[in-house]
N, C-alpha and C. Protein backbone atom coordinates (compact mmCIF):
# COMPACT_ATOMS: atom_id res chain seq x y z
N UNK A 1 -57.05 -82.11 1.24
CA UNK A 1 -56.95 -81.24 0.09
C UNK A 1 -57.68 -79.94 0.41
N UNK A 2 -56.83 -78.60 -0.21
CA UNK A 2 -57.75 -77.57 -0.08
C UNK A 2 -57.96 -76.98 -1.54
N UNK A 3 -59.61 -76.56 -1.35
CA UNK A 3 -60.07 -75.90 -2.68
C UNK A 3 -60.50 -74.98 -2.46
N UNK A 4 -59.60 -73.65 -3.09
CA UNK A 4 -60.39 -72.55 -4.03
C UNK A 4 -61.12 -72.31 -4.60
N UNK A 5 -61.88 -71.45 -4.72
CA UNK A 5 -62.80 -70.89 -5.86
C UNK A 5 -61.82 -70.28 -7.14
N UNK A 6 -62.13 -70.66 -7.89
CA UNK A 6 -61.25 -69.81 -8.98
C UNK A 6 -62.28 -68.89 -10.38
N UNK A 7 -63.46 -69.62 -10.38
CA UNK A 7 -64.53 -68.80 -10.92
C UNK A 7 -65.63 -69.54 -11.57
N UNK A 8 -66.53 -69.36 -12.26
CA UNK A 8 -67.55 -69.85 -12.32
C UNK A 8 -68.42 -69.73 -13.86
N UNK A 9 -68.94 -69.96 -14.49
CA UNK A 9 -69.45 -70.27 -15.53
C UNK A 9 -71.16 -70.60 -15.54
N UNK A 10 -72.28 -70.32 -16.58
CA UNK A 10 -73.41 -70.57 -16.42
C UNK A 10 -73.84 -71.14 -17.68
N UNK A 11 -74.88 -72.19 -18.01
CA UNK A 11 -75.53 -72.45 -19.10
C UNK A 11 -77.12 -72.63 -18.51
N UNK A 12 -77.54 -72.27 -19.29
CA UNK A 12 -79.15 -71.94 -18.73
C UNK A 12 -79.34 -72.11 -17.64
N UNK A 13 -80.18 -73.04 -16.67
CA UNK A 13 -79.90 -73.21 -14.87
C UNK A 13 -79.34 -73.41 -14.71
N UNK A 14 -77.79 -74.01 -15.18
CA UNK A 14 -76.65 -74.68 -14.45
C UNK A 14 -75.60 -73.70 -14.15
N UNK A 15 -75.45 -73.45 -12.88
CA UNK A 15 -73.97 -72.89 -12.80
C UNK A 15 -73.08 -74.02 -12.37
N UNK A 16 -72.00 -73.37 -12.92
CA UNK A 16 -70.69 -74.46 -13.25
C UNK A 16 -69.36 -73.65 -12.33
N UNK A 17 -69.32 -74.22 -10.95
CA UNK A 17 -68.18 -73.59 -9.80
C UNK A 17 -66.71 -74.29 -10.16
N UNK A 18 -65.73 -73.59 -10.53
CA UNK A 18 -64.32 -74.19 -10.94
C UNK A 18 -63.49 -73.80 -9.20
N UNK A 19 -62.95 -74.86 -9.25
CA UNK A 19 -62.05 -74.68 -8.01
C UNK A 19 -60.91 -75.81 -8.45
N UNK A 20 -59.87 -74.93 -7.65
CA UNK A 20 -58.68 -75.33 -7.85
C UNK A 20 -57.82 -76.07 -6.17
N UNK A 21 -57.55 -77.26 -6.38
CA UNK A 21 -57.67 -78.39 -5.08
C UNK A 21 -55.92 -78.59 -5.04
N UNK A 22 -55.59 -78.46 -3.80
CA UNK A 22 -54.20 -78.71 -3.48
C UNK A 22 -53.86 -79.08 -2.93
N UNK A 23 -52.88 -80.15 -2.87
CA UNK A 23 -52.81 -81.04 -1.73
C UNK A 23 -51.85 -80.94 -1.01
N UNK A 24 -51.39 -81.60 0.20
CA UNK A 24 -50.44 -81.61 0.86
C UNK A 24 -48.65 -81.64 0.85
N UNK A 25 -48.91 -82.25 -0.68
CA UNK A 25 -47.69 -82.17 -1.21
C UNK A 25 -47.74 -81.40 -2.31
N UNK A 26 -48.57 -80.20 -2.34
CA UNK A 26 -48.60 -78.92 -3.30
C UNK A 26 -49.01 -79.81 -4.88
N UNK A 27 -49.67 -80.82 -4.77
CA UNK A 27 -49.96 -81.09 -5.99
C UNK A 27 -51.74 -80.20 -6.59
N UNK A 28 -51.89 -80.03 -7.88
CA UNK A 28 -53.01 -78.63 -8.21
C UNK A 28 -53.95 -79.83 -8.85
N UNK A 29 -55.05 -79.75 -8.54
CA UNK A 29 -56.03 -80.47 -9.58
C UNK A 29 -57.22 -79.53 -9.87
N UNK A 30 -57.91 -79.25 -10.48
CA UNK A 30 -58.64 -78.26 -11.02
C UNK A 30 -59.97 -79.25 -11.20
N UNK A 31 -61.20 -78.81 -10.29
CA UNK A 31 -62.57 -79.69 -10.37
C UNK A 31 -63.27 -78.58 -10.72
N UNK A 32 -64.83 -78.69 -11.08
CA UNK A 32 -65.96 -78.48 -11.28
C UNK A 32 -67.34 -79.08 -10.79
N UNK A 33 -67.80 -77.96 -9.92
CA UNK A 33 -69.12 -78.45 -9.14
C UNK A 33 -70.17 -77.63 -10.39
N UNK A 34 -71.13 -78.74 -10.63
CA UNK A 34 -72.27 -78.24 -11.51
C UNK A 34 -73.48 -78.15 -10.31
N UNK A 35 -74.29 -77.18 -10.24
CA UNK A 35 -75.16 -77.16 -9.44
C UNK A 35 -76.50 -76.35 -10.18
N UNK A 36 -77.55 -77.34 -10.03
CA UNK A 36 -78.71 -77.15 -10.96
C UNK A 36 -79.57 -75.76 -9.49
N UNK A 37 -79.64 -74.13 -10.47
CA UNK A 37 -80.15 -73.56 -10.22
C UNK A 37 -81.77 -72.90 -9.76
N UNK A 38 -82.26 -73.91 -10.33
CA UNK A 38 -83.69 -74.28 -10.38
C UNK A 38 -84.03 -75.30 -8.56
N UNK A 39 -83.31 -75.71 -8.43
CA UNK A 39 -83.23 -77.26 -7.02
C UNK A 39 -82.87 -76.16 -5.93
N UNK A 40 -81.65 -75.15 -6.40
CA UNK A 40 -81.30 -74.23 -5.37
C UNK A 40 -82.61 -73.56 -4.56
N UNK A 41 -83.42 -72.65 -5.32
CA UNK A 41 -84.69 -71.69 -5.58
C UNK A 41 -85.70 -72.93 -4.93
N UNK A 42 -85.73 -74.27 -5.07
CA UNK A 42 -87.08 -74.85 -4.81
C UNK A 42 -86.51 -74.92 -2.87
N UNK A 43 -84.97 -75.09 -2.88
CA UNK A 43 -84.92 -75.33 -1.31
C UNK A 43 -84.38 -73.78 -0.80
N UNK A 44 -84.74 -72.96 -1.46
CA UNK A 44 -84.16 -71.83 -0.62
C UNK A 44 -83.06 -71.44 -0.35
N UNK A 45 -81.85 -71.98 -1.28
CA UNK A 45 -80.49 -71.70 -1.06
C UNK A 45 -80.00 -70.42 -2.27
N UNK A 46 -79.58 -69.36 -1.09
CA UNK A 46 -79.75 -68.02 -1.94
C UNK A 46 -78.11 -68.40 -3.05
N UNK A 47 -77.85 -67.56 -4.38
CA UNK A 47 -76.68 -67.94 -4.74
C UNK A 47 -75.48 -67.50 -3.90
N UNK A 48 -75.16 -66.51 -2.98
CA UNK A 48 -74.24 -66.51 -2.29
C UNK A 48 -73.66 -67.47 -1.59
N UNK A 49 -74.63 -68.77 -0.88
CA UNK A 49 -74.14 -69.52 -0.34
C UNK A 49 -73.83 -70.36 -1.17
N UNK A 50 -73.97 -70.74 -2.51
CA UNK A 50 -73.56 -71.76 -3.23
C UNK A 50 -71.89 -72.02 -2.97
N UNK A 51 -70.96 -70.96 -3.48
CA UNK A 51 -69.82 -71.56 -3.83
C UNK A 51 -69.54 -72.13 -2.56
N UNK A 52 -69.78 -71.69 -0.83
CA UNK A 52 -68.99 -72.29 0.01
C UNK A 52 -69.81 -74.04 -0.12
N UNK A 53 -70.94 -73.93 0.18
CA UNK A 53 -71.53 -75.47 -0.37
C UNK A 53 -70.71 -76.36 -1.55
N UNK A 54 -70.49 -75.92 -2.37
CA UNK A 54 -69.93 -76.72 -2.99
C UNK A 54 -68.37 -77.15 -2.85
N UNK A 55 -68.01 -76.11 -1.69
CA UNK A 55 -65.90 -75.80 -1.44
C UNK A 55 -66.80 -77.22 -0.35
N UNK A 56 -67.73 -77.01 0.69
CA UNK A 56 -68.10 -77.86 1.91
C UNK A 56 -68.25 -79.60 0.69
N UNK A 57 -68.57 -79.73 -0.35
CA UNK A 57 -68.87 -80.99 -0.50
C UNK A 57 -67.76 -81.73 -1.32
N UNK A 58 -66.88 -80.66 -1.78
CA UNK A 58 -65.40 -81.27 -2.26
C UNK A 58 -64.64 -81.81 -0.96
N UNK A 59 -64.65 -80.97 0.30
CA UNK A 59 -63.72 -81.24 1.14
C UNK A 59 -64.55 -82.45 1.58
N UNK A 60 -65.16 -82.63 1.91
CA UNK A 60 -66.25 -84.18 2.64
C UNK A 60 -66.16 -84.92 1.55
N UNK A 61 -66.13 -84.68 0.27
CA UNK A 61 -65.61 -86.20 -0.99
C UNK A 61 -64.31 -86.25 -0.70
N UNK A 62 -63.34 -85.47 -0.15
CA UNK A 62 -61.95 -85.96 -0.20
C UNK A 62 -62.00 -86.21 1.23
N UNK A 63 -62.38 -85.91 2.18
CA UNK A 63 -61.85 -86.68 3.54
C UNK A 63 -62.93 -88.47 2.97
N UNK A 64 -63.83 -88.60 2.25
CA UNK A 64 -64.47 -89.97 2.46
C UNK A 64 -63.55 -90.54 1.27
N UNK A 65 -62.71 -89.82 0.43
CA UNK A 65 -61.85 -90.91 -0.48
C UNK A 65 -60.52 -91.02 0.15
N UNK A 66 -59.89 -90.29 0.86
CA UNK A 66 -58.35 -90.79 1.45
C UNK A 66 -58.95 -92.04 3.24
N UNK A 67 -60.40 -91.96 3.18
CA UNK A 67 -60.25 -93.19 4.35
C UNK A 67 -60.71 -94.47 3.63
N UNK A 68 -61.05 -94.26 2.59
CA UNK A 68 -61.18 -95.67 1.97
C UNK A 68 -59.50 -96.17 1.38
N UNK A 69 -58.70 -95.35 1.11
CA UNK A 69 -57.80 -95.87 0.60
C UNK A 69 -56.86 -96.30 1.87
């Protein structure tokens, strides 16, 4: 599956990353990575690198769910 960024959303520390996931047979599923902003700042992860981190931990949940199936 590949995911886009499609945009992003905030509520107090939480930013909320929307990406849009497509699969091989052009099917669209639309996820949300919540990532607590406060955890970012304690390990030093500036916000620029967030969205690819979170595109990096959708693609590694979908390669570890199509080998279990």
């Amino acid at each position: 599956m590949q995911f886009s960024l499609t945009g992003f959303s905030q509520t107090t520390n939480v930013r909320h990353y929307t990406f849009q996931g497509v699969t091989a047979d052009q099917t669209r599923q639309e996820v949300t990575v919540g990532v607590d902003l406060n955890l970012a700042r304690q390990y030093g992860i500036s916000l620029q690198e967030l969205p690819l981190l979170c595109r990096r931990f959708l693609e590694e949940q979908s390669v570890a769910v199509r080998s279990i199936r």
